[in-house]
Protein backbone atom coordinates (compact mmCIF):
# COMPACT_ATOMS: atom_id res chain seq x y z
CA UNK A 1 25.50 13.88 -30.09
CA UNK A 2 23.26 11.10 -29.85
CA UNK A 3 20.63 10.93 -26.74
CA UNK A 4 20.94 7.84 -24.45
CA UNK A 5 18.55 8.57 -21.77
CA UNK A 6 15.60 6.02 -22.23
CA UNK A 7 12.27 8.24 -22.73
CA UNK A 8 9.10 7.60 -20.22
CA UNK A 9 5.95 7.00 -21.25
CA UNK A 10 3.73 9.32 -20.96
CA UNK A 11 1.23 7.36 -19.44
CA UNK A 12 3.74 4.94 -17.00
CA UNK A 13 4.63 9.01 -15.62
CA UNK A 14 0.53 9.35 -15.34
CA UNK A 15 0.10 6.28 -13.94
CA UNK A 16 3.23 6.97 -11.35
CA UNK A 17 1.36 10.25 -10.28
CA UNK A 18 -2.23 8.88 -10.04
CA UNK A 19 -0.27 5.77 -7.64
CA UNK A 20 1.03 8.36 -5.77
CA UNK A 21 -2.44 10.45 -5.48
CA UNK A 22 -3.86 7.36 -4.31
CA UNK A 23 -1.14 6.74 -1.79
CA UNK A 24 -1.80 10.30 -0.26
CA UNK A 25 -5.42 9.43 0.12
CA UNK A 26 -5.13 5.91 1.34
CA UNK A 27 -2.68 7.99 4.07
CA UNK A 28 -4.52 10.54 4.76
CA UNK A 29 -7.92 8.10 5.21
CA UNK A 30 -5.73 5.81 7.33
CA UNK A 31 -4.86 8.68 10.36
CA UNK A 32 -8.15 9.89 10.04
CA UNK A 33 -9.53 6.31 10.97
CA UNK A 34 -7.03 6.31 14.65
CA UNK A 35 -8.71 6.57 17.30
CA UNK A 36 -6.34 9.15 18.53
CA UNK A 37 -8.35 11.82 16.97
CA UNK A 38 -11.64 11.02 19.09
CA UNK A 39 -12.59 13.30 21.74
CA UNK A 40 -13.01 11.28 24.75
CA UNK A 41 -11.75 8.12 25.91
CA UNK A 42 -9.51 6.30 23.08
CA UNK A 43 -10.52 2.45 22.91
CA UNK A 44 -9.38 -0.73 20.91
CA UNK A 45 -11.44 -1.47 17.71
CA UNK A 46 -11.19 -4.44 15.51
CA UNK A 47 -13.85 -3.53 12.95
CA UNK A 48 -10.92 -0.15 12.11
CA UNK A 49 -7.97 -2.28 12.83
CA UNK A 50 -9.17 -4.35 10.27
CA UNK A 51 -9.79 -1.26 7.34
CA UNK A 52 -6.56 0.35 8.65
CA UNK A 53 -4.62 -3.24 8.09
CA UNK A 54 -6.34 -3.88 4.59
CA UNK A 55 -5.47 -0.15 3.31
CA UNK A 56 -1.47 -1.15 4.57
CA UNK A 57 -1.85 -4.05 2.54
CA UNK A 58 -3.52 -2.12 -0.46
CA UNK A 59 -0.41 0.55 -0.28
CA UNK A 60 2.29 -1.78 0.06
CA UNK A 61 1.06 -4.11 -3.35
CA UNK A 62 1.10 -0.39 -4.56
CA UNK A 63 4.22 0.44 -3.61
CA UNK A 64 5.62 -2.97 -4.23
CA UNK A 65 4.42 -3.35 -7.95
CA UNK A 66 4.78 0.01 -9.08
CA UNK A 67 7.76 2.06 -7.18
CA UNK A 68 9.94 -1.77 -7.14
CA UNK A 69 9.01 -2.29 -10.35
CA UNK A 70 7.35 -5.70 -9.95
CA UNK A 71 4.80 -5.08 -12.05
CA UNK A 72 6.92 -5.94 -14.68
CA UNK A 73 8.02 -8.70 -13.64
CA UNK A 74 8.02 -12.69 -14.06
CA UNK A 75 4.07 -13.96 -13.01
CA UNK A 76 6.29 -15.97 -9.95
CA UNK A 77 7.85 -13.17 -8.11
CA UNK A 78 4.38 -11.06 -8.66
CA UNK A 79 2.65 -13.95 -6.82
CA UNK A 80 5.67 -14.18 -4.13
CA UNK A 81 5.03 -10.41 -2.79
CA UNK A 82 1.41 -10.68 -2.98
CA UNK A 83 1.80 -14.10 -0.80
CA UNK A 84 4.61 -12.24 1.50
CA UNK A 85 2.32 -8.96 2.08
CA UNK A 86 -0.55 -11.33 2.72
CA UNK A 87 0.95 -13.23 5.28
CA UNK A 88 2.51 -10.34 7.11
CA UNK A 89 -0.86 -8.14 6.99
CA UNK A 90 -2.96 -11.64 8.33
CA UNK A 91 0.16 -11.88 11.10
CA UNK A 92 -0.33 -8.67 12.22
CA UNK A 93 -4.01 -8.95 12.76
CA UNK A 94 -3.56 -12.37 14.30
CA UNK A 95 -0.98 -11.07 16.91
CA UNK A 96 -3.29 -8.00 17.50
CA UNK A 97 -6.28 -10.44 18.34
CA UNK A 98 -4.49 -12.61 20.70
């Protein structure tokens, strides 16, 4: 019997679990930055906003190029998501300003 299952690399399944790791963190970090866990009176801040909005970006070009694959991909459709999460993640902030 011949084996078709494709081996993985050990280091693309050590670079999967250090992604994840730093997903986890970047998580974690992110609900420790909202304001819901102040004592007090919970107020606006654009200054976290900001950090919170540029680890979502920094997690979803994560997620995109590694758990969808891109990373292997054509140069094109690598610069299409970064464009896409760009926009949305500058949208965001834009709408939360006004």
């Amino acid at each position: 019997m011949t084996d078709t299952t494709t081996p993985v690399r050990p280091d693309s399944a050590r670079t999967m679990t250090w992604v994840w790791l730093a997903l986890t963190v970047i998580t974690v970090g992110s609900w420790w930055l909202a304001p819901a866990n102040a004592e007090g009176t919970v107020q606006a801040s654009t200054p976290i906003t900001a950090l919170v909005l540029a680890l979502a970006f920094i997690k979803g070009r994560l997620i995109i190029r590694h758990f969808m694959e891109v990373r292997t991909a054509p140069k094109w459709l690598k610069l299409a998501t970064d464009a896409w999460l760009a926009t949305l993640v500058v949208a965001v902030f834009v709408i939360y300003l006004v």
